[in-house]
Protein backbone atom coordinates (compact mmCIF):
# COMPACT_ATOMS: atom_id res chain seq x y z
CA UNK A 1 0.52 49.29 14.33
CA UNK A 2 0.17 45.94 12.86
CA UNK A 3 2.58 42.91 13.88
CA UNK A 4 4.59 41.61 10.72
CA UNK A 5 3.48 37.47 10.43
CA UNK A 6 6.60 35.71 10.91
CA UNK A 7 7.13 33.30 8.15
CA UNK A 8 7.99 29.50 8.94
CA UNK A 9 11.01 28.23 9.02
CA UNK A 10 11.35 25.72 6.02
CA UNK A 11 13.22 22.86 7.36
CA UNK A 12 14.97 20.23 4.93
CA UNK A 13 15.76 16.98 4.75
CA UNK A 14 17.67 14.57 2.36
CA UNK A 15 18.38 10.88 2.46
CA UNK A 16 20.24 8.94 -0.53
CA UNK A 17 21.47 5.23 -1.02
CA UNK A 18 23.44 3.85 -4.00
CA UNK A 19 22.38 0.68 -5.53
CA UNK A 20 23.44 -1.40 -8.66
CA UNK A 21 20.08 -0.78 -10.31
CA UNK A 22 19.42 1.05 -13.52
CA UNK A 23 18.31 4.20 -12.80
CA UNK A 24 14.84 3.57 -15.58
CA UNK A 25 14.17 0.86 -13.45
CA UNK A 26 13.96 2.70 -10.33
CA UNK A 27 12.31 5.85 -11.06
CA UNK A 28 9.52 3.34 -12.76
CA UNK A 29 8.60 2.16 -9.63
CA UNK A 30 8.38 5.26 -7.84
CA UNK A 31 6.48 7.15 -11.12
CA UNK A 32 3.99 4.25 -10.50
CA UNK A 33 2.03 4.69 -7.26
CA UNK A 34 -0.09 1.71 -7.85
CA UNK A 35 2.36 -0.15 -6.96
CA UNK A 36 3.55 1.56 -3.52
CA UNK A 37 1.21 -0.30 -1.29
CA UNK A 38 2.78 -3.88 -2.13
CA UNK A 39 6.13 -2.08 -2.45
CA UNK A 40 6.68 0.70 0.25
CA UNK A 41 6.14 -1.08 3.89
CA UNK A 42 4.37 2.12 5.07
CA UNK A 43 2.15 2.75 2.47
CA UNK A 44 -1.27 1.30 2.93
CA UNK A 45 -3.30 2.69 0.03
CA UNK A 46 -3.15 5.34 -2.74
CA UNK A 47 -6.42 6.46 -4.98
CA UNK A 48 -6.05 8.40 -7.94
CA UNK A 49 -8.06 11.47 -8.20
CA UNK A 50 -6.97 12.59 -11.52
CA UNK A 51 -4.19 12.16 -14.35
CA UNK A 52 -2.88 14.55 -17.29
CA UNK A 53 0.04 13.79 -19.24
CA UNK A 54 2.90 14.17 -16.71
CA UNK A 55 0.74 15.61 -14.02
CA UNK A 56 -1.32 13.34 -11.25
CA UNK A 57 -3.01 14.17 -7.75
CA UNK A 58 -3.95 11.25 -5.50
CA UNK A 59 -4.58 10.41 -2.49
CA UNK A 60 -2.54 8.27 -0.08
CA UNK A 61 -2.67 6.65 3.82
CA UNK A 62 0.36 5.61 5.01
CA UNK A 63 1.89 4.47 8.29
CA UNK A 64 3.32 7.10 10.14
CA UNK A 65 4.64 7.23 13.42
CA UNK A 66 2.52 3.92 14.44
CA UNK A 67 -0.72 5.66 13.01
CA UNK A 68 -1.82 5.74 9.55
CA UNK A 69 -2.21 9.32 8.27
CA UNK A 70 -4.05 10.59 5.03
CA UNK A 71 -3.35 13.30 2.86
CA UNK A 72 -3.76 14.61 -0.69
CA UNK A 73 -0.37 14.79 -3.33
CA UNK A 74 0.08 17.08 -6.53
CA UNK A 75 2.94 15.44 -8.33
CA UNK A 76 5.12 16.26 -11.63
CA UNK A 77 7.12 13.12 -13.45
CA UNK A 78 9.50 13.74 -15.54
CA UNK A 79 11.08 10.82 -17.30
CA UNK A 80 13.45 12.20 -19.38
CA UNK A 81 15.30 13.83 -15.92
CA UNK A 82 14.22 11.00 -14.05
CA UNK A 83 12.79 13.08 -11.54
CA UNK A 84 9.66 13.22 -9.44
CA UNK A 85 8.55 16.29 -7.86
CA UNK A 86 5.27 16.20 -4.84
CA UNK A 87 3.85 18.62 -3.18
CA UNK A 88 0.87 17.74 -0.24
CA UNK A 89 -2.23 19.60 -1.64
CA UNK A 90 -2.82 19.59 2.20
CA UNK A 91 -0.82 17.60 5.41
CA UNK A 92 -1.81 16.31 8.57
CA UNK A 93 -0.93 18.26 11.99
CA UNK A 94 1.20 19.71 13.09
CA UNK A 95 2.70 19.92 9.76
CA UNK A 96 1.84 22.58 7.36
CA UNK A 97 3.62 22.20 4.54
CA UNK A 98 5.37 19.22 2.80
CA UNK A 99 6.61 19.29 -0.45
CA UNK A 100 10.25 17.49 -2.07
CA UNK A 101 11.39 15.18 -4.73
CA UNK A 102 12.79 11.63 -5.99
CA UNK A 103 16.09 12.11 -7.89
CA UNK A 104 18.09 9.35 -9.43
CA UNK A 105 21.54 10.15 -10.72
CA UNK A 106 24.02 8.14 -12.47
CA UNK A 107 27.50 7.91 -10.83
CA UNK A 108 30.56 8.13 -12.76
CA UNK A 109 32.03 4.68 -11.18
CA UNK A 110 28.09 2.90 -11.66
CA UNK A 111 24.76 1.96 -10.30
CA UNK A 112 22.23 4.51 -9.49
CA UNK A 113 22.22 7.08 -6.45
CA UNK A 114 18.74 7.51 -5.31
CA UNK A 115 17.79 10.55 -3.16
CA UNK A 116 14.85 12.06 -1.61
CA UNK A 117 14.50 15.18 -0.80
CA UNK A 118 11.80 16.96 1.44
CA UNK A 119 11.09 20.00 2.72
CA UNK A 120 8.18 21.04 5.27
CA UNK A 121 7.16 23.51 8.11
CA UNK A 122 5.15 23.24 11.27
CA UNK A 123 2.60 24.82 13.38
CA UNK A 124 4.26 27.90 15.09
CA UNK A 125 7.96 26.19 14.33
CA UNK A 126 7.40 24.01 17.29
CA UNK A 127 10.85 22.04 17.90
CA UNK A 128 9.30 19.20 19.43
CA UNK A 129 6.76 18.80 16.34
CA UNK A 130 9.82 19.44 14.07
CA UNK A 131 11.73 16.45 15.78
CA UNK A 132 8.77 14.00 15.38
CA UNK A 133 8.53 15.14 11.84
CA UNK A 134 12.42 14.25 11.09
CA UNK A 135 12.26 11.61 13.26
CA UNK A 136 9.35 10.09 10.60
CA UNK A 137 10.79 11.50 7.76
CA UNK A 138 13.92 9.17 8.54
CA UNK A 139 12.53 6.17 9.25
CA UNK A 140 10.50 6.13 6.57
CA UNK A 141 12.55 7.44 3.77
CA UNK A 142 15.23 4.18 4.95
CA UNK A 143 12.47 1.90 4.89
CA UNK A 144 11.38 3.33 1.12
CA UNK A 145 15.00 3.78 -0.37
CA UNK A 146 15.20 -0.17 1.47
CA UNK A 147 12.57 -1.39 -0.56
CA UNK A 148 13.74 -0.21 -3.75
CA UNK A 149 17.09 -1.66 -3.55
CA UNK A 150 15.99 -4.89 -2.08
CA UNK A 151 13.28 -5.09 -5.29
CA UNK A 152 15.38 -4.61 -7.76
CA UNK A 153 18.47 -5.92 -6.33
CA UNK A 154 16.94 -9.47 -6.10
CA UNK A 155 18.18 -10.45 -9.66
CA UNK A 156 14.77 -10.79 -11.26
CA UNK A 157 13.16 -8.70 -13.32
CA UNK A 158 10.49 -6.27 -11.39
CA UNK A 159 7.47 -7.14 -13.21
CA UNK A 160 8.08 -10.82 -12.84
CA UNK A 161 8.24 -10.31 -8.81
CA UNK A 162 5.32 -7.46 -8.57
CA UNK A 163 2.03 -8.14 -10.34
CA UNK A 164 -1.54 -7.66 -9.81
CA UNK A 165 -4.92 -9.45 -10.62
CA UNK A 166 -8.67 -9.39 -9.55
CA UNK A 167 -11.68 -11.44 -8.93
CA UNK A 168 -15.42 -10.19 -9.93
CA UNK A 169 -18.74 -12.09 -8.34
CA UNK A 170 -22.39 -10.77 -8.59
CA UNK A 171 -24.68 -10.25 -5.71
CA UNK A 172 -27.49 -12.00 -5.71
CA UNK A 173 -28.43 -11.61 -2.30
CA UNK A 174 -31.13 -9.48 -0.87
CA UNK A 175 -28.23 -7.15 1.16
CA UNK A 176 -26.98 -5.61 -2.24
CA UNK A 177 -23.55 -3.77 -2.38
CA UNK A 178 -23.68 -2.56 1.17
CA UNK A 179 -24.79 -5.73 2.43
CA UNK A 180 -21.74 -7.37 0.74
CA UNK A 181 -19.46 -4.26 2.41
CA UNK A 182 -20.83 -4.42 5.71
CA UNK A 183 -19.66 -8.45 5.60
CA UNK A 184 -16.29 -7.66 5.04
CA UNK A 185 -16.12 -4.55 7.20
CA UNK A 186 -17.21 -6.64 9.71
CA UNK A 187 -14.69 -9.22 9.53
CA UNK A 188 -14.55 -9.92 13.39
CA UNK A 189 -16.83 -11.94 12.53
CA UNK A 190 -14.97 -14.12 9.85
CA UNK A 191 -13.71 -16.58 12.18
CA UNK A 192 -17.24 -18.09 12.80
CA UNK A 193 -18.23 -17.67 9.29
CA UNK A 194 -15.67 -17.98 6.86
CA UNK A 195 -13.99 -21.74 6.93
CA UNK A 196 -10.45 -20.36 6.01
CA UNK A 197 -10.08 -17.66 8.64
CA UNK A 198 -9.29 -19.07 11.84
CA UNK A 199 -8.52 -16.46 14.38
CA UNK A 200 -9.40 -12.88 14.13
CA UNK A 201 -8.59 -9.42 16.17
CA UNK A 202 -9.86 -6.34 14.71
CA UNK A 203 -9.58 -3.21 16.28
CA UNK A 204 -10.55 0.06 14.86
CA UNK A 205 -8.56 3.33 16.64
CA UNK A 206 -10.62 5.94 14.51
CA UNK A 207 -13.95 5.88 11.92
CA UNK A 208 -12.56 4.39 8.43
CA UNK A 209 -9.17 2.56 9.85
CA UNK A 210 -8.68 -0.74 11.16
CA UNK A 211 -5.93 -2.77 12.08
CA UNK A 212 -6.68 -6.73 11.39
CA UNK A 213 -4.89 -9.47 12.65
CA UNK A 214 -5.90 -12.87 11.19
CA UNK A 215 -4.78 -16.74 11.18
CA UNK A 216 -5.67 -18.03 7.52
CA UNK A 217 -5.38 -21.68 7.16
CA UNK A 218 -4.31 -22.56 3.32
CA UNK A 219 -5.79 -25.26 1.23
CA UNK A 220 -2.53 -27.78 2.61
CA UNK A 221 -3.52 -27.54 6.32
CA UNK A 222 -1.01 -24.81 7.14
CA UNK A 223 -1.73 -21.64 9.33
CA UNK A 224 -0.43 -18.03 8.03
CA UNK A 225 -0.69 -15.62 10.63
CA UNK A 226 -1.09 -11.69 9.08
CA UNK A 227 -1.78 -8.46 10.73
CA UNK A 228 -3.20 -5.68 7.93
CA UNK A 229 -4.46 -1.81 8.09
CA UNK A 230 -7.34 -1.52 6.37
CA UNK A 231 -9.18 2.03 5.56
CA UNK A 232 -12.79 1.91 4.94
CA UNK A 233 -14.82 4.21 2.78
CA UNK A 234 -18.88 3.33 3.09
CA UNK A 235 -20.08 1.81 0.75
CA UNK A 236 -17.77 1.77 -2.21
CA UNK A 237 -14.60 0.05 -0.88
CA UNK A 238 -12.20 -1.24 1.66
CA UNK A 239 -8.32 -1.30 1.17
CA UNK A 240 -5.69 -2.94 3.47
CA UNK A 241 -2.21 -3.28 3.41
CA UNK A 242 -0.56 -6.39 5.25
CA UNK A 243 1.85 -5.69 7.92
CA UNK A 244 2.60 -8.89 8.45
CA UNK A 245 3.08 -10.92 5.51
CA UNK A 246 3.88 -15.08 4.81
CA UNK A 247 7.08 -16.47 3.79
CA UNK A 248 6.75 -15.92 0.28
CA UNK A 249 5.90 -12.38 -0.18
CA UNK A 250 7.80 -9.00 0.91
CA UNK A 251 4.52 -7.18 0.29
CA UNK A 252 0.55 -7.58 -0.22
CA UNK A 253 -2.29 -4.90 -0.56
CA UNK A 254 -5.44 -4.97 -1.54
CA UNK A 255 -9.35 -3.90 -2.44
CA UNK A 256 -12.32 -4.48 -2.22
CA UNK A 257 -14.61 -2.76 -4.24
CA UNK A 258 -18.35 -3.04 -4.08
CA UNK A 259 -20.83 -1.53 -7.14
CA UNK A 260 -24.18 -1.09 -8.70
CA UNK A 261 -23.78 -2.23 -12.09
CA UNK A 262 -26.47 -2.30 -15.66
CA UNK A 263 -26.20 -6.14 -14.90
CA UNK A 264 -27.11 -5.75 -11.16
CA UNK A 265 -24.56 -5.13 -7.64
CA UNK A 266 -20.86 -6.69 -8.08
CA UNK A 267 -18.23 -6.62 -5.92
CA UNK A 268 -14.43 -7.38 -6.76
CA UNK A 269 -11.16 -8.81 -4.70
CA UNK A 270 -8.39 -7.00 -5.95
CA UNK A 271 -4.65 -8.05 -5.30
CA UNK A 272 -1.37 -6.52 -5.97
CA UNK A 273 1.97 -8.50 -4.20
CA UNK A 274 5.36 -8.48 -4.57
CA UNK A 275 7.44 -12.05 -4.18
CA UNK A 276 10.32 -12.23 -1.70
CA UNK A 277 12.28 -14.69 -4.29
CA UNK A 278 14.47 -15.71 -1.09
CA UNK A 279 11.39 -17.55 0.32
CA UNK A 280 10.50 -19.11 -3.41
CA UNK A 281 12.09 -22.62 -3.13
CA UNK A 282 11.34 -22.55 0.73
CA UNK A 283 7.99 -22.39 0.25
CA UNK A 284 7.77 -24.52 -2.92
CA UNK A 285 10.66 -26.62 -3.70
CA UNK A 286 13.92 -26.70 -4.59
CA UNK A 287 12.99 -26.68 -8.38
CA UNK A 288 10.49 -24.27 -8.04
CA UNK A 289 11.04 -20.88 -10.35
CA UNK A 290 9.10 -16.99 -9.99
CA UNK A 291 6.35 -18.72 -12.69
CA UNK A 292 5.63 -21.16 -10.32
CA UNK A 293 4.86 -18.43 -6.89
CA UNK A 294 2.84 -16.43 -9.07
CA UNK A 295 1.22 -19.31 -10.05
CA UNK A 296 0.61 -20.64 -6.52
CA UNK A 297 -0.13 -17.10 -5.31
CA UNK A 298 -2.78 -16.46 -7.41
CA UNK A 299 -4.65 -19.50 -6.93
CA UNK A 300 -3.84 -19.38 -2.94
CA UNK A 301 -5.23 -15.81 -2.51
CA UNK A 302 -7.76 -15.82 -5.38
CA UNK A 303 -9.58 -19.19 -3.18
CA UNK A 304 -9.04 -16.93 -0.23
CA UNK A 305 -11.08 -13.82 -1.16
CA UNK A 306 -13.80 -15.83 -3.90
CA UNK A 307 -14.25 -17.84 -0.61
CA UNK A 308 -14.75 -14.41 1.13
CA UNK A 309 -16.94 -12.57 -1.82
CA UNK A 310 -18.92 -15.72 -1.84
CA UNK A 311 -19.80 -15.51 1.51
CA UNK A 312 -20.59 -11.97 1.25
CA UNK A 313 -22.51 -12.08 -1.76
CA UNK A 314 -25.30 -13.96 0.57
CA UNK A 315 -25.06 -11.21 3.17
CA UNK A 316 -28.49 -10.83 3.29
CA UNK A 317 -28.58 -13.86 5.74
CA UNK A 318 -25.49 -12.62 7.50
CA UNK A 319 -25.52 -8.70 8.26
């Protein structure tokens, strides 16, 4: 006779925190994922794979457990409920299922309660892979629910503190669009070849992810020190995520994107970063306002990567 499959045991979890926020404001930033990278610490990159009315799938790498793990999401926003529902299209082992939801209610005495629910099984209901999975699941849901109420408890409005903008060379040289990717894959190498970079440890635990440490020195003479995971998709694009950021930011991610285009090969620096406002008149002066560090970060890491793009649009001479 047959054995009966046993089904998994669905385990929950649910974490909440209470800010002063309005509740729009917070379920913005979550319903946008574009922005999770620069926002959420252990996010490192998100790519959309498709978008209908309230419906989106995407994919995402993220920092889990001191590795960065990949899957694919199926999510449902709902703005008038101010809830977002995910589901992994499919999860990384031992987990087999993960699924939940961002809810933000509106207590009766003010603010905003945020909580996140999630729900997921394992391989064979192993209770050692059902710890690790909580023990993730908390850290990182603190460090997300964190984030939000340190963003938009700052006193400034979120779209003056998060903002993105890109830079777009051509490639004249004889290396093309892989030549130019294969430069800044590469980027052990930037120390002898880029004059901004001066120190450089790259180390690369699996095919397509690297972790990047770096000493940039800025156009004053100063030396930022920045560690970044990067994920690396031949021959279309690189995306990293700093782990280490300077004074003046609370997060930075980026891509770079490389093309064949009617015009000839391109390839673009994109950045999106969110300003730590604390570090504003540390950084800049006492007088110094949000206008003036997105100012000053937009010409500081716009030099940076045109100086890097530059330099890679003559890989020819270089790979």
């Amino acid at each position: 006779m047959a054995r009966t499959a046993t089904r998994p045991t669905v385990h929950r979890s649910e974490h909440t925190l209470t800010v002063s926020a309005p509740a729009e404001d917070l379920y913005a930033l979550v319903a946008d994922v574009r922005r999770w990278p620069a926002v959420f610490e252990p996010t490192v990159h998100v790519c959309h794979l498709a978008r209908e009315g309230r419906t989106e799938r995407f994919e995402i790498w993220a920092e889990v457990n001191g590795e960065v793990a990949h899957w694919r999401s199926h999510r449902v926003l709902d703005p008038r409920r101010l809830y977002v529902s995910f589901r992994q299209e499919h999860s990384r082992p031992p987990v087999t299922s993960m699924s939940g939801g961002w809810l933000f209610r509106r207590p009766a005495d003010g603010g905003t309660e945020i909580v996140l629910r999630h729900r997921f099984t394992v391989a064979d209901d192993d209770p050692a892979a059902v710890a690790r999975v909580e023990e993730a699941l908390d850290r990182n849901s603190a460090r997300e629910l964190g984030a939000l109420a340190a963003l938009t408890g700052t006193g400034h409005a979120v779209d003056d503190l998060v903002f993105s903008f890109t830079d777009t060379i051509p490639l004249r040289g004889s290396g093309g669009a892989l030549g130019a990717y294969t430069f800044v894959e590469r980027a052990e190498r930037w120390a002898d070849l880029l004059p901004h970079v001066a120190r450089v440890d790259l180390t690369e635990p699996e095919p397509g992810v690297q972790w990047l440490e770096m000493d940039t020195v800025t156009a004053d003479g100063s030396t930022h020190t920045t560690r970044s995971a990067r994920i690396c998709r031949a021959p279309e694009w690189i995306a990293y995520k700093q782990q280490r950021t300077p004074r003046l930011l609370s997060g930075h991610s980026g891509e770079w994107t490389f093309a064949q285009t009617a015009d000839g090969p391109v390839a673009t620096a994109r950045h999106t970063v969110a300003i730590d406002p604390s570090g504003i008149t540390e950084v800049l002066g006492p007088e110094a306002t949000t206008s003036d560090a997105r100012a000053y970060l937009r010409d500081a890491l716009g030099r940076n990567s045109l100086a890097t793009l530059r330099h890679a649009a003559e890989a020819d001479q270089r790979v």
